[in-house]
N, C-alpha and C. Protein backbone atom coordinates (compact mmCIF):
# COMPACT_ATOMS: atom_id res chain seq x y z
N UNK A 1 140.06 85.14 55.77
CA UNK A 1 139.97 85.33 54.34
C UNK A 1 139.11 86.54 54.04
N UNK A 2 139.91 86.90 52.96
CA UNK A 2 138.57 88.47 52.38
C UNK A 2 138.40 88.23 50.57
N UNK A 3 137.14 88.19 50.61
CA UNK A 3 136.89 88.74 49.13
C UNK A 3 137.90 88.46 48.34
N UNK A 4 137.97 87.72 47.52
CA UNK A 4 139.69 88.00 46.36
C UNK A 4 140.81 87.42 46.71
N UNK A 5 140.60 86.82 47.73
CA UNK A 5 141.83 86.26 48.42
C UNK A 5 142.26 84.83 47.55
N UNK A 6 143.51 84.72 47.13
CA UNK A 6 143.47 83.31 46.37
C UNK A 6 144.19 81.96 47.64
N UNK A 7 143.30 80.68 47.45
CA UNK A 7 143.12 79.87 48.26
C UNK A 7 144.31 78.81 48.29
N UNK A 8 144.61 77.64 48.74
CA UNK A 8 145.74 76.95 48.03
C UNK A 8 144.65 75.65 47.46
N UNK A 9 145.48 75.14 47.09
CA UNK A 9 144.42 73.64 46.51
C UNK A 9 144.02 72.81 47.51
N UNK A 10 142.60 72.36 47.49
CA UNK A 10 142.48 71.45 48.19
C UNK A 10 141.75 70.44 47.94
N UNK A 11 141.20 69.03 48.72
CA UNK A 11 139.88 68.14 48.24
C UNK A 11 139.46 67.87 48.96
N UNK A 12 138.43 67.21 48.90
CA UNK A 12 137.02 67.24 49.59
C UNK A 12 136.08 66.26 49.15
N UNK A 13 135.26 65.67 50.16
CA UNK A 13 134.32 64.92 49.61
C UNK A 13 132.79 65.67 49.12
N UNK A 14 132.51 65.71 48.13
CA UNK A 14 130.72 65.96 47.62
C UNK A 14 130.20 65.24 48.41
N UNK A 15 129.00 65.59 48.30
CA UNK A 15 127.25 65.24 48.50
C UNK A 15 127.39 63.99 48.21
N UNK A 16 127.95 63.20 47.25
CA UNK A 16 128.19 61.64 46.51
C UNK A 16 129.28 60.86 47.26
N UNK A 17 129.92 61.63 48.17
CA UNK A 17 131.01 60.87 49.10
C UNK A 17 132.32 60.55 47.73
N UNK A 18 132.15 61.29 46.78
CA UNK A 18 133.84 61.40 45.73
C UNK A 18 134.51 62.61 46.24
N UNK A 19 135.88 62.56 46.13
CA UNK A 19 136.78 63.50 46.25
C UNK A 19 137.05 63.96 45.33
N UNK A 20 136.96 65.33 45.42
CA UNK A 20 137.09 66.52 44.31
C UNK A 20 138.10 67.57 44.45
N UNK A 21 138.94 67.87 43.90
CA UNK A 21 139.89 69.14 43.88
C UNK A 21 139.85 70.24 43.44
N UNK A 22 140.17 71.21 44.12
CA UNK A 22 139.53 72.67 43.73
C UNK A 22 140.14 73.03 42.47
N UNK A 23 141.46 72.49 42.11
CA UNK A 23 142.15 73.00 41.01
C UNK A 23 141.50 72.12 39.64
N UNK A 24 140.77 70.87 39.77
CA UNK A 24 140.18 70.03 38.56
C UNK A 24 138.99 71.18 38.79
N UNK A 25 137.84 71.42 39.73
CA UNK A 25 136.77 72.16 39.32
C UNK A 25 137.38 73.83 38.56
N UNK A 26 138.45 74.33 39.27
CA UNK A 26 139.01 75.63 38.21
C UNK A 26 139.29 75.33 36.56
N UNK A 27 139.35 74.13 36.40
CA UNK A 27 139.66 73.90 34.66
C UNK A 27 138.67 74.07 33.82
N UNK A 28 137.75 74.53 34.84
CA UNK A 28 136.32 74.65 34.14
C UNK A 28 135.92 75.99 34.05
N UNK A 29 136.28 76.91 34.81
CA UNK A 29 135.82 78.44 35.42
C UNK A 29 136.32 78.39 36.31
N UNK A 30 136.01 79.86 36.99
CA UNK A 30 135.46 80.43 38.10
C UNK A 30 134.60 79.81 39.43
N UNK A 31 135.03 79.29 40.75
CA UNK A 31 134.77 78.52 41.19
C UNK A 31 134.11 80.13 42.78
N UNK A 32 133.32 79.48 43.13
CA UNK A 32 132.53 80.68 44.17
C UNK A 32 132.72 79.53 45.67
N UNK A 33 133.23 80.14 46.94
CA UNK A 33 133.28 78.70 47.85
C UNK A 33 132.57 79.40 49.05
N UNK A 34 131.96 78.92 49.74
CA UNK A 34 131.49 79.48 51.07
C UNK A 34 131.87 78.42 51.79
N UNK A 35 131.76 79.33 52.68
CA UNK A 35 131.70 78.13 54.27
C UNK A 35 130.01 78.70 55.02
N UNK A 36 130.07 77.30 56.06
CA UNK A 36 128.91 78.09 56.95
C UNK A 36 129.16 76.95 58.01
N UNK A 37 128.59 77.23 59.31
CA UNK A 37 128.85 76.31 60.52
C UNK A 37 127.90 75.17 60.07
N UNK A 38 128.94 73.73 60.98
CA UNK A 38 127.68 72.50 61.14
C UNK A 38 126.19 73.23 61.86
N UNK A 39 125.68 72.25 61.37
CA UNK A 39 124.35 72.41 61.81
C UNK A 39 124.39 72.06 63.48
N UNK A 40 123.16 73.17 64.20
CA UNK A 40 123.14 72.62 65.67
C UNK A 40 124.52 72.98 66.38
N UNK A 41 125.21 73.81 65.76
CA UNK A 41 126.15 74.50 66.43
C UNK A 41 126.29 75.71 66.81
N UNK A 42 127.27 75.89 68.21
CA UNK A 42 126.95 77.28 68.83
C UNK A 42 127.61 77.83 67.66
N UNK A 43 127.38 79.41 67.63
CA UNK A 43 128.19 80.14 66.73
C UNK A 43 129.10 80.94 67.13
């Protein structure tokens, strides 16, 4: 992925263990996503 790239939809569990969809959080704005490795992992 680069910069600008548009994503397809997906869900996921929060911090709260609910499933959330990227396209319900877009009905709101502009959504910013990172990734980063598990913790305690080689890189």
């Amino acid at each position: 992925m680069k910069p600008g790239d548009r994503v397809a939809d997906f869900s996921a569990q929060n911090e709260e263990g609910e499933t959330v969809r990227l396209s319900d959080m877009l009905e709101n704005g502009p959504v910013v996503l990172f990734f980063y490795p598990k913790a305690k992992t080689p890189l």
